[in-house]
N, C-alpha and C. Protein backbone atom coordinates (compact mmCIF):
# COMPACT_ATOMS: atom_id res chain seq x y z
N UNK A 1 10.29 -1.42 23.57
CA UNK A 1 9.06 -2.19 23.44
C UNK A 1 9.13 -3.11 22.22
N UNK A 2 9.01 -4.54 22.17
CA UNK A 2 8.55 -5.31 21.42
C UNK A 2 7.73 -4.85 19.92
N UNK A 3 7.64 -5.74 18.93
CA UNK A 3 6.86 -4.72 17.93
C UNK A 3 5.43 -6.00 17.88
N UNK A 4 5.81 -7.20 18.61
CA UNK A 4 4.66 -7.68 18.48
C UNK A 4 3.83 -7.61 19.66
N UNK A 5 4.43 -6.64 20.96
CA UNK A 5 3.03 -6.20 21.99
C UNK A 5 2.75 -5.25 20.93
N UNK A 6 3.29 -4.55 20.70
CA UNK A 6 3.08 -3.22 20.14
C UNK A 6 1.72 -3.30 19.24
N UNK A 7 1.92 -4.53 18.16
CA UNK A 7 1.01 -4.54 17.23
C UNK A 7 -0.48 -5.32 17.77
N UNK A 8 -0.12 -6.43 19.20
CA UNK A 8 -1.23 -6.14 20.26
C UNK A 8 -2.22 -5.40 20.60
N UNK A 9 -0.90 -4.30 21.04
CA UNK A 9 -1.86 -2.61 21.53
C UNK A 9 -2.87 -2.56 20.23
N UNK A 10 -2.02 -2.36 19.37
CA UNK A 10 -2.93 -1.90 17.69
C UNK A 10 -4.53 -2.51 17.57
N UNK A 11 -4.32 -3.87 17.94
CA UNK A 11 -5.17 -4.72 17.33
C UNK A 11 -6.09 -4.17 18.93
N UNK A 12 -5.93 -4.21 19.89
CA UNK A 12 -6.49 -3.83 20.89
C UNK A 12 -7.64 -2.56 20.32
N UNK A 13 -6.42 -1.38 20.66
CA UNK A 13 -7.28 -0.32 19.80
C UNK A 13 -8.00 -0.43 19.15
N UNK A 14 -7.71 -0.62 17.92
CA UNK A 14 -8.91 -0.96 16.59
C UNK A 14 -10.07 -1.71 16.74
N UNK A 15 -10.11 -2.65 17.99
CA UNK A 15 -11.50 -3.16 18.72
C UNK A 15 -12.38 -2.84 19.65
N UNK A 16 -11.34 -1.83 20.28
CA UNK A 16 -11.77 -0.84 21.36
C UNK A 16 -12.56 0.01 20.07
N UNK A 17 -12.44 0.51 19.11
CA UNK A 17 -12.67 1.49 18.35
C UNK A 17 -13.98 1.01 17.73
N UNK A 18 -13.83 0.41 17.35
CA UNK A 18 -14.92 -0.61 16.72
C UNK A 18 -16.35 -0.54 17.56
N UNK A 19 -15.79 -1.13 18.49
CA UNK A 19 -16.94 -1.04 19.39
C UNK A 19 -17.62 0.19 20.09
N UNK A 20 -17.16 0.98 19.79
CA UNK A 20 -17.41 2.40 20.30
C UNK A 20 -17.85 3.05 18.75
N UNK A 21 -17.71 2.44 17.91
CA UNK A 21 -18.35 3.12 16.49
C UNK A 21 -17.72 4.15 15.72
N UNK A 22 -16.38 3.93 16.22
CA UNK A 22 -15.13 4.62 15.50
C UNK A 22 -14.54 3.84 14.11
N UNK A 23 -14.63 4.70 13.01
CA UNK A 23 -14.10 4.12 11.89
C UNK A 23 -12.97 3.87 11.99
N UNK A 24 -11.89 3.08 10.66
CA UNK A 24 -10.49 2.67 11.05
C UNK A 24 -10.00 4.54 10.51
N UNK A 25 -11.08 5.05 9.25
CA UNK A 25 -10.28 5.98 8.67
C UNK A 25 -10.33 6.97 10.00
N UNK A 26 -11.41 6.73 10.82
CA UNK A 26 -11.24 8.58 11.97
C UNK A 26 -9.78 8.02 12.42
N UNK A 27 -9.62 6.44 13.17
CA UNK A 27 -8.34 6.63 13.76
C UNK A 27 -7.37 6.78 13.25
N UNK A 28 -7.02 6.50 12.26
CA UNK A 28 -5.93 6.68 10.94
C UNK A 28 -5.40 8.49 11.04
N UNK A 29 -6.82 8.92 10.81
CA UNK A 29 -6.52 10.48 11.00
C UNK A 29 -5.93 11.10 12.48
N UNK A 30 -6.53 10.23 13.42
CA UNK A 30 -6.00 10.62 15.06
C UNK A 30 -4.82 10.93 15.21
N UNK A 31 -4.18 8.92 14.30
CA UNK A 31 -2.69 8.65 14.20
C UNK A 31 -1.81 10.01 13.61
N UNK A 32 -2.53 10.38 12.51
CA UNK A 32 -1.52 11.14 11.67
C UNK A 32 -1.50 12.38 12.60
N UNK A 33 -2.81 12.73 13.28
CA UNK A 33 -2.31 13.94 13.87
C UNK A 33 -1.84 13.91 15.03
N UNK A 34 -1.17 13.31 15.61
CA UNK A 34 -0.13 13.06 16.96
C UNK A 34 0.92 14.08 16.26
């Protein structure tokens, strides 16, 4: 995979998140716990 879809997806997410009233720090924590 590409790292600039990749960073796409990211930016995707983080607006998906946003809009649903998710902080950047909850997803940050999501990330770390994969």
């Amino acid at each position: 995979m590409k790292a600039n879809n990749e960073r796409e997806e990211w930016v995707y997410l983080i607006l998906e998140a946003k809009s649903l009233g998710i902080s950047i720090e909850e997803v940050r924590e999501f990330i770390k716990g994969k």
